[in-house]
Protein backbone atom coordinates (compact mmCIF):
# COMPACT_ATOMS: atom_id res chain seq x y z
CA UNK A 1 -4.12 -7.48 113.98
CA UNK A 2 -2.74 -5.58 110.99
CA UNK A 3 -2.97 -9.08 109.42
CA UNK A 4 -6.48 -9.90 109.26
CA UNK A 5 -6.90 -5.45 108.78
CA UNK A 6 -4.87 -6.77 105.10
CA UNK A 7 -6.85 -9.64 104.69
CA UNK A 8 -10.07 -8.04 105.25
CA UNK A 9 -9.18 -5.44 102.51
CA UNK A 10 -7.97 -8.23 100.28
CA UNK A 11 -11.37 -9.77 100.68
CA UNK A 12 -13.77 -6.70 100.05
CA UNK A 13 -11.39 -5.36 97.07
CA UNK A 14 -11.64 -9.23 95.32
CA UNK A 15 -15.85 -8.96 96.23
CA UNK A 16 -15.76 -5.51 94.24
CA UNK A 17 -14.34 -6.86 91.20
CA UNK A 18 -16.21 -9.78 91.04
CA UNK A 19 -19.25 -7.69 92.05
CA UNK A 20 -21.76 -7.27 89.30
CA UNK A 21 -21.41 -3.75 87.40
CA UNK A 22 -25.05 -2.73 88.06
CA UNK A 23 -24.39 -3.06 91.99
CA UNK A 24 -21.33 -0.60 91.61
CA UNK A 25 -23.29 2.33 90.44
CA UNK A 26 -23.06 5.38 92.21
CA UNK A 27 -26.99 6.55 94.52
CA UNK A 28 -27.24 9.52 92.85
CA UNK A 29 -26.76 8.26 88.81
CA UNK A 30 -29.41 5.70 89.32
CA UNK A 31 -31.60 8.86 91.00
CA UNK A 32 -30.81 10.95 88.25
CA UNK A 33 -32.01 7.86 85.55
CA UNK A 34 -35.11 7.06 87.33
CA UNK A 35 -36.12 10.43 87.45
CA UNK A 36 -35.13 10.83 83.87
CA UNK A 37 -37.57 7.55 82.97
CA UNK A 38 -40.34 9.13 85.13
CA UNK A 39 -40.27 12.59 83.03
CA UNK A 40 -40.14 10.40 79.82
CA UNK A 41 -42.87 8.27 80.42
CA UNK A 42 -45.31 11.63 81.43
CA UNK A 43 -43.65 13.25 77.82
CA UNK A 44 -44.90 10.37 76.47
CA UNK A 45 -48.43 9.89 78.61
CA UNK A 46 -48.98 13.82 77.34
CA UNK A 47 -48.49 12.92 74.01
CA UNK A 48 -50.50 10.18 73.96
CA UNK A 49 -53.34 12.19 75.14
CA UNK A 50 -52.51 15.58 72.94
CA UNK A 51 -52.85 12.59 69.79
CA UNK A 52 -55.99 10.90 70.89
CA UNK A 53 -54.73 7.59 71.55
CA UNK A 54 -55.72 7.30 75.31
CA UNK A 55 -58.87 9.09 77.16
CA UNK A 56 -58.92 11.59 80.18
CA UNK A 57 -59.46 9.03 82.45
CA UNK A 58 -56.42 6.50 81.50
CA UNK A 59 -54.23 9.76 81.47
CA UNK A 60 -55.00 10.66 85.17
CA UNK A 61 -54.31 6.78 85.83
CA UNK A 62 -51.22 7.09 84.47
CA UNK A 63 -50.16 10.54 86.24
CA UNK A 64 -51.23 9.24 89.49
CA UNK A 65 -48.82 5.97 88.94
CA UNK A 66 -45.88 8.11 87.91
CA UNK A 67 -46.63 10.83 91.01
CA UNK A 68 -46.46 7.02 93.19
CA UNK A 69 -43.19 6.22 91.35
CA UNK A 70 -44.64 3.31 89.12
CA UNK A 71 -43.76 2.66 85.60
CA UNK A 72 -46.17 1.81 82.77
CA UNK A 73 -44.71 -0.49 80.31
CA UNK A 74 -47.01 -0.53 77.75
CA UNK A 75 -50.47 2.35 77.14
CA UNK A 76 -53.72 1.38 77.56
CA UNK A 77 -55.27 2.54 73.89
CA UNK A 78 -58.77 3.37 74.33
CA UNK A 79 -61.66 2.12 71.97
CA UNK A 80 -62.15 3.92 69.31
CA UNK A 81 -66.36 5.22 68.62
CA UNK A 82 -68.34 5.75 65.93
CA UNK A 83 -68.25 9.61 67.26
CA UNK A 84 -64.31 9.42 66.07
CA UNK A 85 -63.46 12.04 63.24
CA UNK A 86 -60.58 11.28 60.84
């Protein structure tokens, strides 16, 4: 019995170390980044609307994604009109 208890450990402590690195991380770090990412992206969505660069509409798009927990990769510019002012 206290055999196979030893061989068991053996076997999970060997699975650990050959374990990738990314499957070791601690719940609560990989909360704590994705949360951190979320906040950046709407930073970034905010800016993106305080410069211009995307419309009302995308920006509510976006804000409803990030309140879901999806990521945008990359922003969706919107066409510029002959109404823009430089």
């Amino acid at each position: 019995m206290i055999a196979v208890l030893l061989f068991a450990t053996m076997l999970c402590d060997t699975a650990h170390l050959l374990a990738p690195r990314w499957t070791r991380r601690p719940l609560l770090t990989l909360l704590r980044r994705r949360r951190a990412a979320l906040e950046a992206e709407e930073r970034w969505s905010t800016d993106l609307l305080l410069h211009g660069r995307i419309d009302g509409h995308s920006y509510q798009q976006r804000m409803s994604g990030l309140a879901r927990g999806r990521h945008l990769t990359r922003p969706r510019w919107r066409r510029r009109s002959s109404h823009d002012f430089y």
